[in-house]
Structure formats: C-alpha cells, structure tokens
N, C-alpha and C. Protein backbone atom coordinates (compact mmCIF):
# COMPACT_ATOMS: atom_id res chain seq x y z
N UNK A 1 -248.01 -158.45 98.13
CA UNK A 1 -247.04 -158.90 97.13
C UNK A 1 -247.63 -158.64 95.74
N UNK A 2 -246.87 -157.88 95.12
CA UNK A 2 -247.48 -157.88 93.72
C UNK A 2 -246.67 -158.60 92.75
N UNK A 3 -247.47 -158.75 91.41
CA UNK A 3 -246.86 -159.56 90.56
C UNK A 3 -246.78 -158.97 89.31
N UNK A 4 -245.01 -159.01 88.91
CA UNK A 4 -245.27 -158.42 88.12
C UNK A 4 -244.43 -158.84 86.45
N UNK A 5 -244.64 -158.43 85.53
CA UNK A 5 -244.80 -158.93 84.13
C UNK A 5 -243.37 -158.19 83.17
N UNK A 6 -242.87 -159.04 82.35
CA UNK A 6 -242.44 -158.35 81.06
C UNK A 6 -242.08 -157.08 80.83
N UNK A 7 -243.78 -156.35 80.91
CA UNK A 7 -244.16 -155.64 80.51
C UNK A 7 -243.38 -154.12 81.68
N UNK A 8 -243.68 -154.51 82.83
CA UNK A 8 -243.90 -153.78 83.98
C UNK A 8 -242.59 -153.84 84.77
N UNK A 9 -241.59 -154.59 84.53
CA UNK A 9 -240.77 -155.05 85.44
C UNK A 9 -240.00 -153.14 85.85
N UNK A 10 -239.31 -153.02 84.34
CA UNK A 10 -238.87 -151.92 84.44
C UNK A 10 -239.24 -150.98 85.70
N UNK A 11 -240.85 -151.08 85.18
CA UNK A 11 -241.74 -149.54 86.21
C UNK A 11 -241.21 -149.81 87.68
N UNK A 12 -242.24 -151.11 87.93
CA UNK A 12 -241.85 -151.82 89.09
C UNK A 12 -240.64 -152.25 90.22
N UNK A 13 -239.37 -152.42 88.95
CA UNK A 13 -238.43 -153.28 89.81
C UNK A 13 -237.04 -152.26 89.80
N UNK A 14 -236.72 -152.38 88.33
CA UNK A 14 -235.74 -151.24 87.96
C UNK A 14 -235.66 -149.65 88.58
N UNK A 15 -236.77 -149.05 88.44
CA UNK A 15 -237.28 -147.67 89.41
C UNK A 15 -237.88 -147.83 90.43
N UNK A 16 -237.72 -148.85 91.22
CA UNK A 16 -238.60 -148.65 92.44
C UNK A 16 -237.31 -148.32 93.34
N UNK A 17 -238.15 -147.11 94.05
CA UNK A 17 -237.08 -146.31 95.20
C UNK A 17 -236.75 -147.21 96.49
N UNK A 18 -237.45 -148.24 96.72
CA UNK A 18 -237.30 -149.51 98.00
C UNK A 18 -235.97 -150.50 96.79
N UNK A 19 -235.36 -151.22 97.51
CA UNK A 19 -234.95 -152.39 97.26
C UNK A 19 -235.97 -153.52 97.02
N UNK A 20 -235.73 -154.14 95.56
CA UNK A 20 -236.79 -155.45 95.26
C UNK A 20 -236.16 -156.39 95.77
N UNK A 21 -237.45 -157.38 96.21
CA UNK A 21 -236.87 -158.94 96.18
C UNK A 21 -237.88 -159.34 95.14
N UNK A 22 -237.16 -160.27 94.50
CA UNK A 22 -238.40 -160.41 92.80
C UNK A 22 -238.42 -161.93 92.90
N UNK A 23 -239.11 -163.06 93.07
CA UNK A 23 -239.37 -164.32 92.96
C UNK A 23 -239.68 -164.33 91.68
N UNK A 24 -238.58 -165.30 90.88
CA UNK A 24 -238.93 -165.98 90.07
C UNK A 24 -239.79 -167.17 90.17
N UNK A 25 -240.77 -167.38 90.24
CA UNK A 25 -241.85 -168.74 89.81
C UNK A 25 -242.18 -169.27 88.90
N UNK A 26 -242.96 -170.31 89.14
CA UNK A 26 -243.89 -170.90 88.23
C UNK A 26 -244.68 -171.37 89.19
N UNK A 27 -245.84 -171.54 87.98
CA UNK A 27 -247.04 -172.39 88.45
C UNK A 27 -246.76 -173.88 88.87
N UNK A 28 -246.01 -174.80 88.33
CA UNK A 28 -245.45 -175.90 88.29
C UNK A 28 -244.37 -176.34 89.70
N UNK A 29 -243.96 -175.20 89.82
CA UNK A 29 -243.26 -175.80 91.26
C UNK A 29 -243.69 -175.70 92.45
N UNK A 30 -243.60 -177.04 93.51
CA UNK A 30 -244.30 -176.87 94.60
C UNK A 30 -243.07 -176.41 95.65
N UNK A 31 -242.21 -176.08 95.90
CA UNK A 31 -241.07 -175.25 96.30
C UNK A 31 -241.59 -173.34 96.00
N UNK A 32 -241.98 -173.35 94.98
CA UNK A 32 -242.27 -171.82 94.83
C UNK A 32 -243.82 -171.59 95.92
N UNK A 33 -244.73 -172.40 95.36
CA UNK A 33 -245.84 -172.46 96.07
C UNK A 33 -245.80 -172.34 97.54
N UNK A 34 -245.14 -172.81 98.03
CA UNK A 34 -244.70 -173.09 99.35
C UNK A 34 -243.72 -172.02 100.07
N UNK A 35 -243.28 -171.21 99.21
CA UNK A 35 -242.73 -169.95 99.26
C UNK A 35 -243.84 -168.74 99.71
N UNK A 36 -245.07 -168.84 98.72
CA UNK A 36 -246.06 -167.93 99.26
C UNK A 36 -246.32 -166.92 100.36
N UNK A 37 -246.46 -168.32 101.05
CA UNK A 37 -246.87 -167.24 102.54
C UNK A 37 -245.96 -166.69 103.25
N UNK A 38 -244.35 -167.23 102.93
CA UNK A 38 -243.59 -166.69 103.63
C UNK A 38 -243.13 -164.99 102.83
N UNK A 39 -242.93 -165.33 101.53
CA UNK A 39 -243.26 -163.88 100.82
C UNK A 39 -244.02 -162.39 101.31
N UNK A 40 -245.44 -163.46 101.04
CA UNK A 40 -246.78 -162.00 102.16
C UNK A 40 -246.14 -161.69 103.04
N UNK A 41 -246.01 -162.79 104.21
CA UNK A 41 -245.81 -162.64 105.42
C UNK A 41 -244.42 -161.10 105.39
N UNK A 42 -243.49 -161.41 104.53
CA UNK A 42 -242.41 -160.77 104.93
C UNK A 42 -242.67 -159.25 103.89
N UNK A 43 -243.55 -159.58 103.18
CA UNK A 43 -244.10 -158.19 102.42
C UNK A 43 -244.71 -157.52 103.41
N UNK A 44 -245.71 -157.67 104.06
CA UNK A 44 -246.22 -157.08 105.18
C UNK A 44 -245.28 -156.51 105.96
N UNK A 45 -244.37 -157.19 106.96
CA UNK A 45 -243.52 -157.04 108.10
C UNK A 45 -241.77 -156.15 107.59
N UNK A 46 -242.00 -156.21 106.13
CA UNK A 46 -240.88 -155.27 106.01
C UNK A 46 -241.23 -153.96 104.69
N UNK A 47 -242.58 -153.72 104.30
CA UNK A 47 -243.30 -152.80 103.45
C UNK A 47 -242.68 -151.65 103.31
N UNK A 48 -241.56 -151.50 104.82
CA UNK A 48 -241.02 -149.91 104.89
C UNK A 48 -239.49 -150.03 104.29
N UNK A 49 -239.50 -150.93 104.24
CA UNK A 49 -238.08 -151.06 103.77
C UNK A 49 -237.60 -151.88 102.22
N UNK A 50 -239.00 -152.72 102.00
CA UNK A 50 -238.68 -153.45 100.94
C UNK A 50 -239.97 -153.97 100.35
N UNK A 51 -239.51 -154.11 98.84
CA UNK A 51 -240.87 -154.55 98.04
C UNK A 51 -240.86 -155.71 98.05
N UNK A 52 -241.82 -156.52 97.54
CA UNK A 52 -241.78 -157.69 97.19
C UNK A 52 -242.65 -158.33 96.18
N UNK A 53 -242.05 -159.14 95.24
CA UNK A 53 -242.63 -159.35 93.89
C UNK A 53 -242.54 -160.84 93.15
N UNK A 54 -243.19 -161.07 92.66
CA UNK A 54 -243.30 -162.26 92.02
C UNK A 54 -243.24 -162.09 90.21
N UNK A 55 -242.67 -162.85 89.44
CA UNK A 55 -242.52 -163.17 88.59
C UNK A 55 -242.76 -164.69 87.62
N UNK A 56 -243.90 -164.76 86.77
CA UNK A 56 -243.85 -165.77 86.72
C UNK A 56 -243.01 -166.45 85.30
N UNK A 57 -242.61 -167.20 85.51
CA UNK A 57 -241.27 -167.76 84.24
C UNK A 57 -241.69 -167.54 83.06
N UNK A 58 -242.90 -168.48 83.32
CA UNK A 58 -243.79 -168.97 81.94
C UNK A 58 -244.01 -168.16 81.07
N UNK A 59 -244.25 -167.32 81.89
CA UNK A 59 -245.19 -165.95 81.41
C UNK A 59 -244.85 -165.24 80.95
N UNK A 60 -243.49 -164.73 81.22
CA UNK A 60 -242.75 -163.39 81.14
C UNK A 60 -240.96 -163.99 80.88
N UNK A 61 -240.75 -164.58 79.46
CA UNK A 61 -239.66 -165.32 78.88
C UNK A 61 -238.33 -164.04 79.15
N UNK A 62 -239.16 -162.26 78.62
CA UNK A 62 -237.72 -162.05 78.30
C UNK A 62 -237.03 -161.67 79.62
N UNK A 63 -237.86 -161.26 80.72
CA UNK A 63 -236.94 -160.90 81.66
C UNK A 63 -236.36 -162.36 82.28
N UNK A 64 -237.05 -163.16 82.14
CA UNK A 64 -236.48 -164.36 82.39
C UNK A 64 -235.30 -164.88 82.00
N UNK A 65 -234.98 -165.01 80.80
CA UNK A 65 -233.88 -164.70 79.87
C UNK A 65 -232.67 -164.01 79.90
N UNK A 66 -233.08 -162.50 80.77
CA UNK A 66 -232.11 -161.41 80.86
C UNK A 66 -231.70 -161.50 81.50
N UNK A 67 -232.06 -162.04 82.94
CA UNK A 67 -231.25 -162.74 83.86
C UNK A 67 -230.71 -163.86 84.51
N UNK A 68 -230.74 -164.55 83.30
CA UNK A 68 -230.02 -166.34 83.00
C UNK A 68 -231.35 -167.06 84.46
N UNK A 69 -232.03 -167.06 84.38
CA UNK A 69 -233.01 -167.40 85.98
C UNK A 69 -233.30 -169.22 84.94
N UNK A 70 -232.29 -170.24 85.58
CA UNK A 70 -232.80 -171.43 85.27
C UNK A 70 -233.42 -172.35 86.01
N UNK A 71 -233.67 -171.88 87.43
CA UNK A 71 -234.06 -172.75 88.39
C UNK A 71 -235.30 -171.85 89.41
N UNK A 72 -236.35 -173.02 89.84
CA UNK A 72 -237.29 -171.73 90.62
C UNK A 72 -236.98 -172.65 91.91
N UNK A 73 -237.63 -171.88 93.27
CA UNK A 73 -237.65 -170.44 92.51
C UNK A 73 -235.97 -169.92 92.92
N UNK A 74 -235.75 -168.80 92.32
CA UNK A 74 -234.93 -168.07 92.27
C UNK A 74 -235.29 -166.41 92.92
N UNK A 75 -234.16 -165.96 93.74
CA UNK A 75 -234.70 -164.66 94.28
C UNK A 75 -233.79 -163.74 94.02
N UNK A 76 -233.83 -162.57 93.52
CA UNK A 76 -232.61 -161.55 93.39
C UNK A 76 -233.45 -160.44 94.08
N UNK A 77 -232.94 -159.98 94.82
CA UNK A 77 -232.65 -158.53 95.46
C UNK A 77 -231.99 -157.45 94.25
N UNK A 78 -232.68 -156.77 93.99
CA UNK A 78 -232.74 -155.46 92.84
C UNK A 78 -232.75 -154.06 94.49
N UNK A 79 -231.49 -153.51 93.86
CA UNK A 79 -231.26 -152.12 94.62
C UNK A 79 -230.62 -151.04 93.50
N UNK A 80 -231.26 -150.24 93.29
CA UNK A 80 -231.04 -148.88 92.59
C UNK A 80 -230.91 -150.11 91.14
N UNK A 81 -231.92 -150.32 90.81
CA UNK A 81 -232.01 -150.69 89.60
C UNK A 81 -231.21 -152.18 88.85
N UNK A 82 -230.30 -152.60 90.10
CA UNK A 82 -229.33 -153.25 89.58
C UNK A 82 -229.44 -154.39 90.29
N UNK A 83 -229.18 -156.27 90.29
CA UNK A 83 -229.67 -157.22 90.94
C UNK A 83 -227.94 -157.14 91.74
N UNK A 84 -228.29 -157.23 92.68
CA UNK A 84 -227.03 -157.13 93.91
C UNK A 84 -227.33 -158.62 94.73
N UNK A 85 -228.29 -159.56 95.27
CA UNK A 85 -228.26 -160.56 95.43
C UNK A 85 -228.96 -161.34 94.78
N UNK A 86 -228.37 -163.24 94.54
CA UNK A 86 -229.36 -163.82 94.12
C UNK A 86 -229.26 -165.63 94.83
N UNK A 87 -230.26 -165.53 94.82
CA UNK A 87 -230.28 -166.94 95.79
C UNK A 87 -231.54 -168.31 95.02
N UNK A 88 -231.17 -169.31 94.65
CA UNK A 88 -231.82 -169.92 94.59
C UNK A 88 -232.25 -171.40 95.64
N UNK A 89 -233.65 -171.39 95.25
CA UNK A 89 -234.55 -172.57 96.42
C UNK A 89 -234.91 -171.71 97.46
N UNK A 90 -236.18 -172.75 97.75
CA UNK A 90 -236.74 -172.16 99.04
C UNK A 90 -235.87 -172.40 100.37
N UNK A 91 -236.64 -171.50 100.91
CA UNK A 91 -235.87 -171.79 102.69
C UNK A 91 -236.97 -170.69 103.29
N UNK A 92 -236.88 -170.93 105.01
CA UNK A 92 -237.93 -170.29 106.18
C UNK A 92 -237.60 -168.99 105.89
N UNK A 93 -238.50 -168.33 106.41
CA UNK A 93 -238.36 -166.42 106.02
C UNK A 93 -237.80 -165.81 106.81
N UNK A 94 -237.08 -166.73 108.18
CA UNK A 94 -235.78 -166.03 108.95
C UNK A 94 -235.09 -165.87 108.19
N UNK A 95 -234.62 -167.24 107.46
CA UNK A 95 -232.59 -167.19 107.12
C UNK A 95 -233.05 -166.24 105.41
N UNK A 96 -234.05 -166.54 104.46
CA UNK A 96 -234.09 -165.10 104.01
C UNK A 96 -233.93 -164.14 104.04
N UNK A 97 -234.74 -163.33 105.35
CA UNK A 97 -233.96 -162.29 105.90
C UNK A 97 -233.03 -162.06 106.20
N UNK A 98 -232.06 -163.06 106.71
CA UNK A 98 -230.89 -162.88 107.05
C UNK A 98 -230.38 -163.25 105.82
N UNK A 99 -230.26 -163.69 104.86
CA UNK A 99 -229.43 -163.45 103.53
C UNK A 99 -229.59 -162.08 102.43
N UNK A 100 -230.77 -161.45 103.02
CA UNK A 100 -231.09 -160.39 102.20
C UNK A 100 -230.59 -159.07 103.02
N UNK A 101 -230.48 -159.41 104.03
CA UNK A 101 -230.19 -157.87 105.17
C UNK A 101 -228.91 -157.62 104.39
N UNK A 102 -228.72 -157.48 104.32
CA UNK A 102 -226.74 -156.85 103.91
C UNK A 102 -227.51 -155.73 102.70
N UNK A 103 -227.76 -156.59 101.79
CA UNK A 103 -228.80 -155.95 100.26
C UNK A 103 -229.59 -154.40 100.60
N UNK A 104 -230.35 -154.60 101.98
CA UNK A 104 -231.27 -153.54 102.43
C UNK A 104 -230.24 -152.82 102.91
C-alpha cells in the first residue's frame, strides 16, 4: 500500500493505468487504523487488478478539499482518472470487495 500526498496524487492516482482505491485517513481515527490490515491484505491479493493507497487528511488539505472528503475514513475508487465510487466507514474486506467489484 502506498501513500500518497498533495503533491503526487496526480502521478499516482489520476494516471495510474489500474483502478485506485485511495483511503482517506487520519492519524486520529481508530476506524481508519483498523482499516490497515484489511487494505495490505487486499493490496496484496488484488495487485493485478488494483492499486491501493492511502491519503492522509491532515496532511494533504488540497486534495482533500477537491473532493468534499468530510468523514474518515472515506474510500473512492478512481478509474481512468475519474472517482466512480465512494464509500464512507470502515467495514470487513469481503463486503469491500464486493462494493468495489462493479468499479474494477
């Protein structure tokens, strides 16, 4: 899972030839935290088909901003540059998958 910034989103999220899933976080929520491993876990087990990325709020205001993101965490699915799903709160990394499959 990489994490990525402000700065980078563009490179990263906007041009990346996979479909993103981009976690909005913070350090502050234990809902995002707790998100973690199911993230890796599903970065690993779907690498061929999809990226996966973290964002942290605090950190990185304007993309935060650009996409009204008021609650963490928050997840949008980015395909050909453009956010096509978005889901907020945690949940198990089945029904994730199954809310993101349509997106892929």
């Amino acid at each position: 899972m990489i994490d990525v910034t402000d700065e980078d989103f563009t490179a990263e999220v906007i041009r990346s030839e996979l479909p993103v899933l981009v976690e909005f976080t913070a350090d502050w929520c234990p809902p995002c935290r707790q998100m973690g491993p199911v993230l890796r876990a599903l970065a690993t087990e779907e690498a061929d088909r999809l990226k996966v990325v973290q964002l942290n709020v605090d950190h990185n205001p304007m993309t935060t901003n650009a996409y009204k993101v008021l609650s963490m965490p928050t997840f949008m699915v980015f395909r050909d540059g453009e956010p096509v799903r978005s889901m907020v709160g945690a949940r198990p990394k089945r029904r994730l998958l199954e809310e993101i499959e349509d997106a892929l």
